[in-house]
Protein backbone atom coordinates (compact mmCIF):
# COMPACT_ATOMS: atom_id res chain seq x y z
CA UNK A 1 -39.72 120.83 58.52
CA UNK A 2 -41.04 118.84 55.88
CA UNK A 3 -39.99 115.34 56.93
CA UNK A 4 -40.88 116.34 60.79
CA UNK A 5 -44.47 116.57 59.89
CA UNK A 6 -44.68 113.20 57.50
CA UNK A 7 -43.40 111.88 60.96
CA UNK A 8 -46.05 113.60 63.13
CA UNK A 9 -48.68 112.60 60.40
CA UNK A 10 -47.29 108.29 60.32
CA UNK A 11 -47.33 107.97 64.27
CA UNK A 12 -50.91 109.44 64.56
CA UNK A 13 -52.42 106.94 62.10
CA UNK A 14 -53.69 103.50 63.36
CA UNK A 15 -51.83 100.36 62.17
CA UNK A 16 -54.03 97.12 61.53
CA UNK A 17 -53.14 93.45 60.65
CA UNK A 18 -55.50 92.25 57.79
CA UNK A 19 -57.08 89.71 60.18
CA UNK A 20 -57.94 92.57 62.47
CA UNK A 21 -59.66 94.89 59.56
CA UNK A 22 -61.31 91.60 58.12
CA UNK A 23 -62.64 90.77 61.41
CA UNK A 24 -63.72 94.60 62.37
CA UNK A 25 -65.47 94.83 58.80
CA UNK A 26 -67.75 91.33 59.76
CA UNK A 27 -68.25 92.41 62.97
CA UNK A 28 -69.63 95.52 61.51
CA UNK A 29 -71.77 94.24 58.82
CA UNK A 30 -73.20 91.52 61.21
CA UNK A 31 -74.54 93.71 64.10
CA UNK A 32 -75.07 96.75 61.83
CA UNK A 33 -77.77 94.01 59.87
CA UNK A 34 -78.37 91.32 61.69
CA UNK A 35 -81.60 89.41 60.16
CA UNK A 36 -82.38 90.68 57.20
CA UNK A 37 -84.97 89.88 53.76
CA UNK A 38 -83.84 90.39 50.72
CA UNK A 39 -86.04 90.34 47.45
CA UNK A 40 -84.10 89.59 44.19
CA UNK A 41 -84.05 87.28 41.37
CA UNK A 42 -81.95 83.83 41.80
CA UNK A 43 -78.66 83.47 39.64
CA UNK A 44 -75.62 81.73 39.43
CA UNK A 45 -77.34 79.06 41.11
CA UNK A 46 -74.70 75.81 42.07
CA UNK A 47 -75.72 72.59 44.13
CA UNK A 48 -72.65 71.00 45.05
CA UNK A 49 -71.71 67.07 46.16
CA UNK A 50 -71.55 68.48 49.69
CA UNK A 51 -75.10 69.33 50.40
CA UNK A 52 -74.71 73.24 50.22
CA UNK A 53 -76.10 75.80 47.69
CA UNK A 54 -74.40 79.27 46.56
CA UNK A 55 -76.38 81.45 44.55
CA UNK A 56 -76.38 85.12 43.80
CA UNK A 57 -79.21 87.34 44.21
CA UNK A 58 -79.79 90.67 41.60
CA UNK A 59 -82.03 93.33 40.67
CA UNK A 60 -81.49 96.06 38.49
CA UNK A 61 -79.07 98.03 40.38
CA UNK A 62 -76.88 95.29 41.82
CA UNK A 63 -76.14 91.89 43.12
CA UNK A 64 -75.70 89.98 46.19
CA UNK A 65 -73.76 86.39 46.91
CA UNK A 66 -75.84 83.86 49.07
CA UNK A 67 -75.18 80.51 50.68
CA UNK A 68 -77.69 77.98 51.76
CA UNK A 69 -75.82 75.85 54.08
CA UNK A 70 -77.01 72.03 53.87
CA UNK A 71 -78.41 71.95 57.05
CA UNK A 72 -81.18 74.20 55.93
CA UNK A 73 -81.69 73.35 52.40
CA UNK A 74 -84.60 71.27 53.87
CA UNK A 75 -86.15 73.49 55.83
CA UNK A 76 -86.02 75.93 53.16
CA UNK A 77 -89.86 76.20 52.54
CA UNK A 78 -89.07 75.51 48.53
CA UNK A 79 -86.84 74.62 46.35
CA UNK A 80 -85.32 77.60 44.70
CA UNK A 81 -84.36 77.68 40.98
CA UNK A 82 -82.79 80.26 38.24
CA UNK A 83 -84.82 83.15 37.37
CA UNK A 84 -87.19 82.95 40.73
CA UNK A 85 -88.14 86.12 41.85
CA UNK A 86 -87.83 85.25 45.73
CA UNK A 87 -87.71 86.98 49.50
CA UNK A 88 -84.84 85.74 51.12
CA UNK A 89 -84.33 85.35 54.87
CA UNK A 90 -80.94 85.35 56.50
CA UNK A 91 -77.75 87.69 58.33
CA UNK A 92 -75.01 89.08 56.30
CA UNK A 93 -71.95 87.43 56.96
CA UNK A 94 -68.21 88.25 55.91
CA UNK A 95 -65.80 86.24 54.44
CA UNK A 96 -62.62 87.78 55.17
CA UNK A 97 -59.98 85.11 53.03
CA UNK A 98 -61.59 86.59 49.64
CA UNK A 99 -62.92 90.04 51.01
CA UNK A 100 -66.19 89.85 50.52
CA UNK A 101 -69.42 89.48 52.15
CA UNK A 102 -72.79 87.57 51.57
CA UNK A 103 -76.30 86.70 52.73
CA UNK A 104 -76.55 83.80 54.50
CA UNK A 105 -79.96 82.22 53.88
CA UNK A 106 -81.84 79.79 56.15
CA UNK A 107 -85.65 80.58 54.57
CA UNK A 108 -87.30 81.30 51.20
CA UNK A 109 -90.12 82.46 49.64
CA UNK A 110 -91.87 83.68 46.28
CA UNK A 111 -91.79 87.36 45.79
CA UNK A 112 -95.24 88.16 45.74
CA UNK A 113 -98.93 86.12 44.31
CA UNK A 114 -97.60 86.82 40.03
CA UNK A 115 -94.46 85.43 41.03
CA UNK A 116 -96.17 82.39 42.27
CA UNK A 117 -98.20 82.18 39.98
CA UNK A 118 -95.66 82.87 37.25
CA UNK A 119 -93.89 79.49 38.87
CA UNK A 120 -97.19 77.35 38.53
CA UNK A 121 -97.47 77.73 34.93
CA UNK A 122 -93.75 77.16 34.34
CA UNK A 123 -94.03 73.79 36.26
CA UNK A 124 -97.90 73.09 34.82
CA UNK A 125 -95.94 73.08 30.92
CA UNK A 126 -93.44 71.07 32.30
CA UNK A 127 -95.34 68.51 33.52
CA UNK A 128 -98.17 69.04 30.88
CA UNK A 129 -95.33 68.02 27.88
CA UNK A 130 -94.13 65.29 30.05
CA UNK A 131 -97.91 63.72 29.29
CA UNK A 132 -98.79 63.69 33.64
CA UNK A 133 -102.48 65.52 32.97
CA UNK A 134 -103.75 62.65 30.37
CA UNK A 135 -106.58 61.24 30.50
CA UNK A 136 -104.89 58.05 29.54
CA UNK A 137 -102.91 57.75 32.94
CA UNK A 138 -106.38 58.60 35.28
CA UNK A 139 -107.19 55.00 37.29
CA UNK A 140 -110.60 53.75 38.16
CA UNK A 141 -112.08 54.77 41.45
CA UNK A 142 -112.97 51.05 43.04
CA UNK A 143 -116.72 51.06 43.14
CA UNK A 144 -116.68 49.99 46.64
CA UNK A 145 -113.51 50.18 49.32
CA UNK A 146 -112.60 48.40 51.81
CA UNK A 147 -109.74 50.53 53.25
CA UNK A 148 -110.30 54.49 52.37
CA UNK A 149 -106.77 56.04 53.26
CA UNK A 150 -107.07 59.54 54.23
CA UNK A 151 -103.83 62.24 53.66
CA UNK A 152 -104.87 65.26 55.63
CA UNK A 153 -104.27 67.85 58.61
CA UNK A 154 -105.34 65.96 62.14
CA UNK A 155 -106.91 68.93 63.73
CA UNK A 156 -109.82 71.00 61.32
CA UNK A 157 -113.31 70.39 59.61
CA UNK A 158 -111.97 68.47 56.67
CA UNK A 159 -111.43 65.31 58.79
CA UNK A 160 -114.15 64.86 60.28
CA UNK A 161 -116.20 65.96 57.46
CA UNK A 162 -114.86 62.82 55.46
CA UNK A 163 -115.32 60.15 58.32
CA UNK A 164 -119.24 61.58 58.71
CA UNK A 165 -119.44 61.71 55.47
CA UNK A 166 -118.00 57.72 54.72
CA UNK A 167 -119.94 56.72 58.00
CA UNK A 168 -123.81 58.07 56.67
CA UNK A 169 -123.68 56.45 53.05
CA UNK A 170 -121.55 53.37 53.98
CA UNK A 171 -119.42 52.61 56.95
CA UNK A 172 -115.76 52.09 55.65
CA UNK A 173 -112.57 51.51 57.38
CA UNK A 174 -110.33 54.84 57.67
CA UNK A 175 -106.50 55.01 57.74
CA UNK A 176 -105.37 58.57 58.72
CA UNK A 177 -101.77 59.95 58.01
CA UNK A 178 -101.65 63.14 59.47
CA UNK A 179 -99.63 65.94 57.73
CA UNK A 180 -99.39 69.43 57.91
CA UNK A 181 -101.10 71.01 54.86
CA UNK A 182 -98.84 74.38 55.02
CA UNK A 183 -95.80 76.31 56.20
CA UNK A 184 -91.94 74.91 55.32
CA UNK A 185 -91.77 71.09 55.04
CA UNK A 186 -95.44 70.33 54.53
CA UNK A 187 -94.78 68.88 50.50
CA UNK A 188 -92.12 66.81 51.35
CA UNK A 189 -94.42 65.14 54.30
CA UNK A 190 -97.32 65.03 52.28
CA UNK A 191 -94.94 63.09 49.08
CA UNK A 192 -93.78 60.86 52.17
CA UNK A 193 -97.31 60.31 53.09
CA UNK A 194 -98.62 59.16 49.84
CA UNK A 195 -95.46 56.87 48.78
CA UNK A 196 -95.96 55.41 52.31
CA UNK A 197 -99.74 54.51 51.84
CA UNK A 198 -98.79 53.40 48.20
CA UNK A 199 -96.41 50.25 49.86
CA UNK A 200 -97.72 49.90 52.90
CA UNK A 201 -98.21 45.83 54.35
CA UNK A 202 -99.76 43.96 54.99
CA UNK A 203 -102.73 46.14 53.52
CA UNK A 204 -102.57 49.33 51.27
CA UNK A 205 -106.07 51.51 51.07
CA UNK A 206 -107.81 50.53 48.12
CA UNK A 207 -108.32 54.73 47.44
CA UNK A 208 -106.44 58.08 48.47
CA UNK A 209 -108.22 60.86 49.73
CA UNK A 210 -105.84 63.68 49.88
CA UNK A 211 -107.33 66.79 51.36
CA UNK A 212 -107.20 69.96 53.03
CA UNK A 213 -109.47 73.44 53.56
CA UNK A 214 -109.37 76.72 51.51
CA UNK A 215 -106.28 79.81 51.99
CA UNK A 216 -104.62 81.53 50.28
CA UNK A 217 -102.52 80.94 47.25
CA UNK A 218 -99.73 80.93 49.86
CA UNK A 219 -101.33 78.40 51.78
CA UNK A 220 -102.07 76.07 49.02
CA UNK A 221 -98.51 76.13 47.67
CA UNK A 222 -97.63 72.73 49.30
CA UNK A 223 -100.00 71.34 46.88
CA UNK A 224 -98.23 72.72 44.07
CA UNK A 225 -95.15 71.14 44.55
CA UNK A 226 -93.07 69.25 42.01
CA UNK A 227 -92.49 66.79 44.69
CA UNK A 228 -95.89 66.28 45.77
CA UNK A 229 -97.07 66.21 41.99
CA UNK A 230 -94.47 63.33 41.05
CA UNK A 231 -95.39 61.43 43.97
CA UNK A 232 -99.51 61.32 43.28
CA UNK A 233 -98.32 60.35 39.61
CA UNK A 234 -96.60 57.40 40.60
CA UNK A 235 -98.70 56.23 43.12
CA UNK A 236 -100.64 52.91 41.87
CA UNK A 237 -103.50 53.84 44.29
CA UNK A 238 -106.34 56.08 42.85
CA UNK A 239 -106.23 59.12 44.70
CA UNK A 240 -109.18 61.87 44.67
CA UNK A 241 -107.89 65.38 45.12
CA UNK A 242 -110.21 67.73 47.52
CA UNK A 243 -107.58 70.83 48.05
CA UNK A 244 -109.45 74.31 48.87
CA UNK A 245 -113.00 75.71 48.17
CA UNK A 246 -114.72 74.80 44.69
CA UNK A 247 -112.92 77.81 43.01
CA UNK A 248 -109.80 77.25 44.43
CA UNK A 249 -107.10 75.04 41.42
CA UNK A 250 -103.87 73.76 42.16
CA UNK A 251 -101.89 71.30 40.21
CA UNK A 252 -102.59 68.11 41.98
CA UNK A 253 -106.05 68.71 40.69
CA UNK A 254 -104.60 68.14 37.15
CA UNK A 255 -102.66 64.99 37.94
CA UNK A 256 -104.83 63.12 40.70
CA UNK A 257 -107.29 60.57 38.93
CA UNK A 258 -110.38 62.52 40.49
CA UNK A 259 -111.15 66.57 41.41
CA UNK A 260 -113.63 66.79 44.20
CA UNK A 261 -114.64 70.31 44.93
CA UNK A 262 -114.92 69.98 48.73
CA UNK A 263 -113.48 67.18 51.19
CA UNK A 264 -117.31 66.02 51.73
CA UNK A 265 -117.65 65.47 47.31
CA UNK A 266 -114.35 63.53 47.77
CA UNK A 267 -115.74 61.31 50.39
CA UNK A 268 -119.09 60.93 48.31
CA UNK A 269 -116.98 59.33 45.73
CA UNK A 270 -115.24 57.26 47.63
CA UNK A 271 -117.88 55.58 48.67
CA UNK A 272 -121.50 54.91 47.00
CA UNK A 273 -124.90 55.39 49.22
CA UNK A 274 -125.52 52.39 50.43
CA UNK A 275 -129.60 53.10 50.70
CA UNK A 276 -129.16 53.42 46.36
CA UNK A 277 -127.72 50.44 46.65
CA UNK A 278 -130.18 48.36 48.60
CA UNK A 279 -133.15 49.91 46.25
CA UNK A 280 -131.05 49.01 43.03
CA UNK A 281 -130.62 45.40 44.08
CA UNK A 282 -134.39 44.91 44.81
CA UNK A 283 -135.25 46.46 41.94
CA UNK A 284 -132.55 44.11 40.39
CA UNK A 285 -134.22 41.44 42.52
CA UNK A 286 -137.39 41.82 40.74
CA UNK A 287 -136.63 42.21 37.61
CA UNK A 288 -134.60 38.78 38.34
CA UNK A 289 -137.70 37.04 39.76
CA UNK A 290 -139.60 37.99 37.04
CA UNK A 291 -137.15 36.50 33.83
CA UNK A 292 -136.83 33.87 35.95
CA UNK A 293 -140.18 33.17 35.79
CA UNK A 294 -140.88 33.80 32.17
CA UNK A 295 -138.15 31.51 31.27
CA UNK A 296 -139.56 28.38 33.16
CA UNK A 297 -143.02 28.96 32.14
CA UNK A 298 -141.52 29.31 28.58
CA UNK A 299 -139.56 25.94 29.11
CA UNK A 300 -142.11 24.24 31.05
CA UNK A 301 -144.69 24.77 27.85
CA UNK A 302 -141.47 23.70 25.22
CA UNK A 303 -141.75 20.42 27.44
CA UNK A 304 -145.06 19.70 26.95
CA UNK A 305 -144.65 20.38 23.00
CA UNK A 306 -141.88 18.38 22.45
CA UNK A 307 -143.18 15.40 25.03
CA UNK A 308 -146.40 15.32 22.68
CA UNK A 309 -144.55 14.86 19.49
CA UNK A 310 -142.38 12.16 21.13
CA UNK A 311 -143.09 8.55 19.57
CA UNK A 312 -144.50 5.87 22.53
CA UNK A 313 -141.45 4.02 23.83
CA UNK A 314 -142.75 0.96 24.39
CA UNK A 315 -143.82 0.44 21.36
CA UNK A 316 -139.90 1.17 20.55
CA UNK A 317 -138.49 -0.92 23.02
CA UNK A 318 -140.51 -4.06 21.52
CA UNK A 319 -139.55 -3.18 17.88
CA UNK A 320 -135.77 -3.19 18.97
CA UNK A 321 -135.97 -6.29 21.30
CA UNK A 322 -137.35 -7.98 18.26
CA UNK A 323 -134.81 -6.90 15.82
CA UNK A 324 -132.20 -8.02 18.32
CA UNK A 325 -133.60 -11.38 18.75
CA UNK A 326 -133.73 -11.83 15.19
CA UNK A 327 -130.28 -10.51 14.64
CA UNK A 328 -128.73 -13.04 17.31
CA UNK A 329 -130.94 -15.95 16.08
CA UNK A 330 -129.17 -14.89 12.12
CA UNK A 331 -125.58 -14.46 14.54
CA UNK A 332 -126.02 -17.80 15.45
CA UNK A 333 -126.34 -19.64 12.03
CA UNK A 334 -124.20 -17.38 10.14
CA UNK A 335 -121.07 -18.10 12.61
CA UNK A 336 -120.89 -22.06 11.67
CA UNK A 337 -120.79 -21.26 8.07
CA UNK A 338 -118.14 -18.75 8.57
CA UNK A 339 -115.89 -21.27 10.27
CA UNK A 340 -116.87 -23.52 7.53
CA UNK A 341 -115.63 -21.51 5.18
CA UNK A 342 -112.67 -20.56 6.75
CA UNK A 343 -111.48 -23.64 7.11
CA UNK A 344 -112.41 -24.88 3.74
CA UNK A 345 -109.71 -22.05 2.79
CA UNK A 346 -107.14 -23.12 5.21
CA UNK A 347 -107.59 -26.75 3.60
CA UNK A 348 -107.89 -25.61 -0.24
CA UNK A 349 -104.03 -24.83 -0.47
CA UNK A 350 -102.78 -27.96 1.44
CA UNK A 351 -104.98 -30.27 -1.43
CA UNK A 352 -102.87 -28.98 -3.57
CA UNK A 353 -99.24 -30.03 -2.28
CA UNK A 354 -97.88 -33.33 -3.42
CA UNK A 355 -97.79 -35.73 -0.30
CA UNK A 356 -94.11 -35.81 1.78
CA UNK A 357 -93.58 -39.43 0.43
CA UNK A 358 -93.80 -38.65 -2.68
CA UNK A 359 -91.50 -36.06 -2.33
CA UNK A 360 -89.24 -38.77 -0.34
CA UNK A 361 -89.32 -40.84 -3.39
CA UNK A 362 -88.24 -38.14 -6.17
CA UNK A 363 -85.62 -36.79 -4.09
CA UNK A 364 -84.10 -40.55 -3.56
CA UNK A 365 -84.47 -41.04 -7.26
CA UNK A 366 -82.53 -37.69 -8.41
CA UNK A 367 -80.00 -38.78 -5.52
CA UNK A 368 -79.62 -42.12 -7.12
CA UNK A 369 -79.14 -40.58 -10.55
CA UNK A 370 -76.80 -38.09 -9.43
CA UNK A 371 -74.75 -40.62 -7.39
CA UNK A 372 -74.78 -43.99 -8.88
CA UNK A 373 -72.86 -44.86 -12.38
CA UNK A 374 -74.48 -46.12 -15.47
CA UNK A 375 -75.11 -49.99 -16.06
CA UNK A 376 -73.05 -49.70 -18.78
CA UNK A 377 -70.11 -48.47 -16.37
CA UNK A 378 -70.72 -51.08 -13.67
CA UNK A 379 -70.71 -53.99 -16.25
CA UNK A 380 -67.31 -53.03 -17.73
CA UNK A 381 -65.83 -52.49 -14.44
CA UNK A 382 -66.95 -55.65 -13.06
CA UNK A 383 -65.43 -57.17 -16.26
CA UNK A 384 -62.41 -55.70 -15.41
CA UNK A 385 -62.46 -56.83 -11.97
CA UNK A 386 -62.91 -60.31 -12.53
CA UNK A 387 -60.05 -60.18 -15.35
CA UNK A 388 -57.83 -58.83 -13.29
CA UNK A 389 -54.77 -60.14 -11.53
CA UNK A 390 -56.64 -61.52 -8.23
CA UNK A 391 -53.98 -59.74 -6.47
CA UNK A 392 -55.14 -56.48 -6.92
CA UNK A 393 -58.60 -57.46 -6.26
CA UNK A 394 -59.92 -56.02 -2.42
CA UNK A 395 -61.26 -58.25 -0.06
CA UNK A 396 -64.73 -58.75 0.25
CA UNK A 397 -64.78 -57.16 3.72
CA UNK A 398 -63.39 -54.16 1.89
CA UNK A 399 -66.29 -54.23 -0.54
CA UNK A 400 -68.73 -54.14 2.21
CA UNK A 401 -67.50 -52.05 4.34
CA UNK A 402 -67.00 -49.35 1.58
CA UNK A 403 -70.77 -50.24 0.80
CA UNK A 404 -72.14 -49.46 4.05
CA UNK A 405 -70.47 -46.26 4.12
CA UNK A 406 -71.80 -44.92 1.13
CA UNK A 407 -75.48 -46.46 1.88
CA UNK A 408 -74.82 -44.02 5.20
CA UNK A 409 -73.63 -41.41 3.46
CA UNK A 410 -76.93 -41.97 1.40
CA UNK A 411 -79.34 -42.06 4.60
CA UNK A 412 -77.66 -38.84 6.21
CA UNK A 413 -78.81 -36.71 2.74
CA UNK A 414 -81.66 -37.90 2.18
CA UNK A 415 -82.92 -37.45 5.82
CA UNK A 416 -81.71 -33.72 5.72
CA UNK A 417 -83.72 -33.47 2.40
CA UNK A 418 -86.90 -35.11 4.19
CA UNK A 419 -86.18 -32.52 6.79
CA UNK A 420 -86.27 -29.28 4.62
CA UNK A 421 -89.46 -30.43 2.41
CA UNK A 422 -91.38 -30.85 5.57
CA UNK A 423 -90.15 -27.66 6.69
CA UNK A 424 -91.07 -25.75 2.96
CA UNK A 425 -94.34 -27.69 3.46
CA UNK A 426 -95.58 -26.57 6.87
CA UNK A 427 -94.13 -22.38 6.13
CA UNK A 428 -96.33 -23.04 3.13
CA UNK A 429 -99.41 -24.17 5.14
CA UNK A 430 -99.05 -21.83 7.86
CA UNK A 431 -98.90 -19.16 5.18
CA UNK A 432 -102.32 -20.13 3.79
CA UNK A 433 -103.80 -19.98 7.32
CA UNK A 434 -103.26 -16.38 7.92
CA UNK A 435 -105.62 -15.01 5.09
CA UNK A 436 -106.30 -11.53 4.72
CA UNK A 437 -109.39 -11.48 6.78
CA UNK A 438 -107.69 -13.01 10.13
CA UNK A 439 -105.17 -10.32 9.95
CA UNK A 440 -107.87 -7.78 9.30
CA UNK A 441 -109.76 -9.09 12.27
CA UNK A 442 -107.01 -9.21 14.50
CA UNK A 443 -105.70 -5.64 13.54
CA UNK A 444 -109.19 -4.37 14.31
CA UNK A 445 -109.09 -6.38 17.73
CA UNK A 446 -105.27 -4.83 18.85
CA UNK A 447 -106.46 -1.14 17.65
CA UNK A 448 -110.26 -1.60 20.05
CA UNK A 449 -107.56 -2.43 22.80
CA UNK A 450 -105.10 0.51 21.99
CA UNK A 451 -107.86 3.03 22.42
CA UNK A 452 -109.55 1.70 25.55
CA UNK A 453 -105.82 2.09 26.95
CA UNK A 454 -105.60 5.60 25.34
CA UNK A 455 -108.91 6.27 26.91
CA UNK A 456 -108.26 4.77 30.58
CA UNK A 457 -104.44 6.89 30.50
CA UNK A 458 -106.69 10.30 29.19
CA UNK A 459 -108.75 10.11 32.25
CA UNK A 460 -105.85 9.52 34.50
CA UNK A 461 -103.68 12.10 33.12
CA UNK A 462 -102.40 15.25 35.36
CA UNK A 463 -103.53 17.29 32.36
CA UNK A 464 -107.05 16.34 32.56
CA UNK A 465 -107.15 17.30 35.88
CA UNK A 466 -105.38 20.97 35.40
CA UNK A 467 -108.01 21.17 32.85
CA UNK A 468 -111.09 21.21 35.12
CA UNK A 469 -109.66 24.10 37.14
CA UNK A 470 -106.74 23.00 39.39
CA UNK A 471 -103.38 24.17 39.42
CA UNK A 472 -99.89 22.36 40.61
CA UNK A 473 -98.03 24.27 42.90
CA UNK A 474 -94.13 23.44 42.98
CA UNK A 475 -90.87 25.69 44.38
CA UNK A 476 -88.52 26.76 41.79
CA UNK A 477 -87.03 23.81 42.20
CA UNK A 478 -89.78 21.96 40.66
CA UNK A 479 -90.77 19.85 43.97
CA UNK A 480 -94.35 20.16 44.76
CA UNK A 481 -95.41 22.30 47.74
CA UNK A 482 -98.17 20.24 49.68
CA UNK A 483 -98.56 22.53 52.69
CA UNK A 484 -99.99 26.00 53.68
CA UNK A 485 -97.08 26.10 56.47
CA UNK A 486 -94.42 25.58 53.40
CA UNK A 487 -91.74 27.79 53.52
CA UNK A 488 -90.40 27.74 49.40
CA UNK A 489 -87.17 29.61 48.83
CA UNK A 490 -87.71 33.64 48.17
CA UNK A 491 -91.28 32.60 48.84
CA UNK A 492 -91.49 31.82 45.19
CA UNK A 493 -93.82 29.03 43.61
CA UNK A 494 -94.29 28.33 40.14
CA UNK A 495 -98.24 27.58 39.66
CA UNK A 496 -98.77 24.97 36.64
CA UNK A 497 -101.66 25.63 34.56
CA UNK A 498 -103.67 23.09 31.72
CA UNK A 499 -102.19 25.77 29.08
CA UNK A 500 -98.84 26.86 30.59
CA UNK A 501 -96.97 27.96 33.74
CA UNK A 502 -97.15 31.34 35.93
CA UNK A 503 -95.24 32.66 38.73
CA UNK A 504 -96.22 33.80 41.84
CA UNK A 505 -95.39 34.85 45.73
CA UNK A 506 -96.88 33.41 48.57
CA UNK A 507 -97.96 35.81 51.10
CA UNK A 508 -99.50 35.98 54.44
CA UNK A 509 -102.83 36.32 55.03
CA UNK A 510 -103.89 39.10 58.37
CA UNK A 511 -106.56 37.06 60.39
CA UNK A 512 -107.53 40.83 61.38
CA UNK A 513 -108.54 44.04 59.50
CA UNK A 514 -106.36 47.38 60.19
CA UNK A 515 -107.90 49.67 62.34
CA UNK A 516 -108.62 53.15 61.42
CA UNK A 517 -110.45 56.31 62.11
């Protein structure tokens, strides 16, 4: 009976595959909810390689899994992090491999004004210790721009507030890059917008205006973006910040360079009045005149002082023309007795030297000495010779020729002596002619010439010129670049200063302004 009815009780049941039941269940769960919004605080937050976030949503009586698929992280209205207190829009989706479900998200938003404003502050320390609200980091406003670029909604009052406003005190150019101002990717367009003014060619704005009306904290949260902050930080134009009413604060306030309260203070800084202007430079004018004035009159009456006390130049002119004449009549009998002189000293040391014959006739003498043999010597050989056998006796042609080689012999020496005592003679005279004074005189003479040369190559030199304000343009190559229409490599020169070298790039120049509104 038993087992008849566990029978009865097995066929009645319904038998499912776990693909079936998985699929039932998120069929369920997705037309049972559909779109849904969720309030909870982010957790378990995970950004992975792929472009897709997971996260986990909680409040204090459970918790709920969440994927933001990469496609939407964008378009996500802001950029969620742990702890947020958020409203999330999505469906509820099943995943059937792990059984279990989640939310999938394709918008987010802060959970109410505290949690917003709970959000500021944490990002206002963050940026505050990173040192982005000192004073230190503000640029100058330019005094007076060319190019005002303007970062604001196309349609509304704030844009055509700030070209009325620029157009009455003085007419400026205008570059417009609309943005929206609010709603999901207005920061990210508005960091685009002021990194593109930042680099844009061939001509950047010379200030930022970046603007919008008042709303809501809501409405103003695009201006509170980490994003948007980071960009206005690193932006090397000054930008003025005119966001809301006069009460209304967000944080690009803090890090811009200047607060206006309203878009029409931001234009008034951007540009001065241009009637103040024209009254300050008459007034300027006068007061210009006037010095002026004083100072020539002041001169003019120094002049006549100093004219007054000046000696009559005539009666200078004569005095010198007759100390000149006097001097070149003393020149001209003072420069024979100089010569005089010198020469007497150019002549004192050759007096002195024994005469070249009589130096002929000691040096034959010592040569004789040296040479010949003593009487005594002759006589005793010739007594030999005569007593000797007459067969051992030379000829007589032998005698003389032996004679007239030695008398050669005799003549070659004492020519070569004549030779080097009229040699010792003339170094010696030559050496009394250059005295002291000639050399003196011609040392000054060869140093007057050095300098005029030093002079002439001073005024000729490349330096001299680089000196007086012009500069030597060459490629990195070091050749010289001659032309406007030169086309360097990179488009880098290397400009050649009196006191050093710089480097530069050669750029285009627009023969036409940019147009703007």
């Amino acid at each position: 009976m038993m087992e008849s009815d566990g029978a009865s009780i097995r066929g009645n049941v319904p038998q499912y595959s776990v693909s079936e039941i998985s699929g039932a269940i998120k069929r369920t769960l997705e037309s049972g909810f559909g779109r849904v919004r969720v309030r909870g605080e982010v957790t378990e937050l995970k950004r992975y390689p792929s472009g897709h976030v997971y996260l986990s949503l909680k409040d204090e009586g459970g918790k709920i899994a969440g994927v933001i698929w990469r496609g939407s992280v964008s378009r996500l209205g802001m950029a969620p992090e742990n702890g947020n207190e958020v409203i999330a829009t999505g469906r509820v989706s099943a995943y059937g491999e792990r059984s279990s479900y989640q939310l999938v998200i394709d918008r987010m938003e802060f959970a109410g004004e505290g949690a917003l404003l709970a959000n500021i502050e944490r990002l206002r320390r963050k940026l505050l210790e990173e040192g982005l609200f000192e004073p230190e980091r503000k640029k100058v406003i330019p005094f007076l721009p060319s190019l005002v670029g303007v970062i604001t909604s196309r349609s509304g009052a704030v844009l055509h507030d700030i070209i009325t406003t620029i157009s009455r005190r003085f007419p400026r150019d205008v570059l417009l890059w609309p943005v929206p101002v609010q709603g999901e990717g207005a920061a990210a367009q508005i960091a685009a917008a002021i990194e593109g003014m930042s680099v844009r060619r061939p001509r950047a704005p010379d200030v930022l205006i970046v603007a919008r009306g008042g709303g809501s904290l809501e409405d103003l949260m695009a201006f509170n973006d980490e994003r948007v902050l980071r960009a206005v930080a690193n932006c090397p134009v000054p930008i003025i910040s005119a966001v809301g009413h006069e009460t209304d604060t967000t944080l690009i306030d803090l890090v811009s360079d200047r607060r206006a309260p309203t878009p029409t203070a931001a234009a008034e800084m951007a540009v001065p009045l241009r009637s103040e202007m024209i009254a300050d430079m008459a007034h300027r004018n006068a007061r210009l005149t006037g010095a002026l004035t004083r100072i020539i009159q002041t001169a003019r009456a120094r002049l006549d002082q100093a004219t007054a006390r000046l000696p009559d130049l005539p009666g200078l002119l004569d005095s010198a023309r007759m100390r000149l004449d006097d001097r070149g009549q003393r020149l001209d009998l003072a420069l024979p007795s100089f010569v005089m002189r010198a020469r007497n000293r150019l002549d004192a040391p050759g007096m002195h030297l024994p005469s070249p014959e009589l130096l002929i006739g000691r040096s034959r003498a010592r040569l004789q000495v040296l040479r010949l043999p003593a009487p005594e010597l002759l006589v005793s050989r010739a007594r030999a010779r005569l007593t000797a056998p007459t067969t051992h006796l030379p000829s007589p042609e032998l005698l003389i020729e032996r004679r007239r080689a030695a008398l050669r012999l005799l003549s070659g020496e004492l020519d070569t002596a004549w030779q080097r005592a009229l040699q010792i003679f003339q170094l010696r005279t030559e050496r009394q002619r250059l005295s002291p004074d000639i050399l003196r005189s011609a040392i000054r003479l060869q140093r007057a010439r050095l300098q005029g040369l030093g002079s002439h190559l001073e005024a000729v030199s490349p330096r001299a010129i680089l000196s007086r304000g012009y500069v030597l343009v060459q490629d990195v190559n070091g050749q010289p670049v001659t032309s406007a229409e030169a086309r360097p490599v990179a488009d880098r020169v290397v400009l050649s200063f009196a006191d050093g070298d710089r480097g530069a790039r050669l750029d285009s120049l627009s023969p036409q302004g940019d147009l703007g509104l």
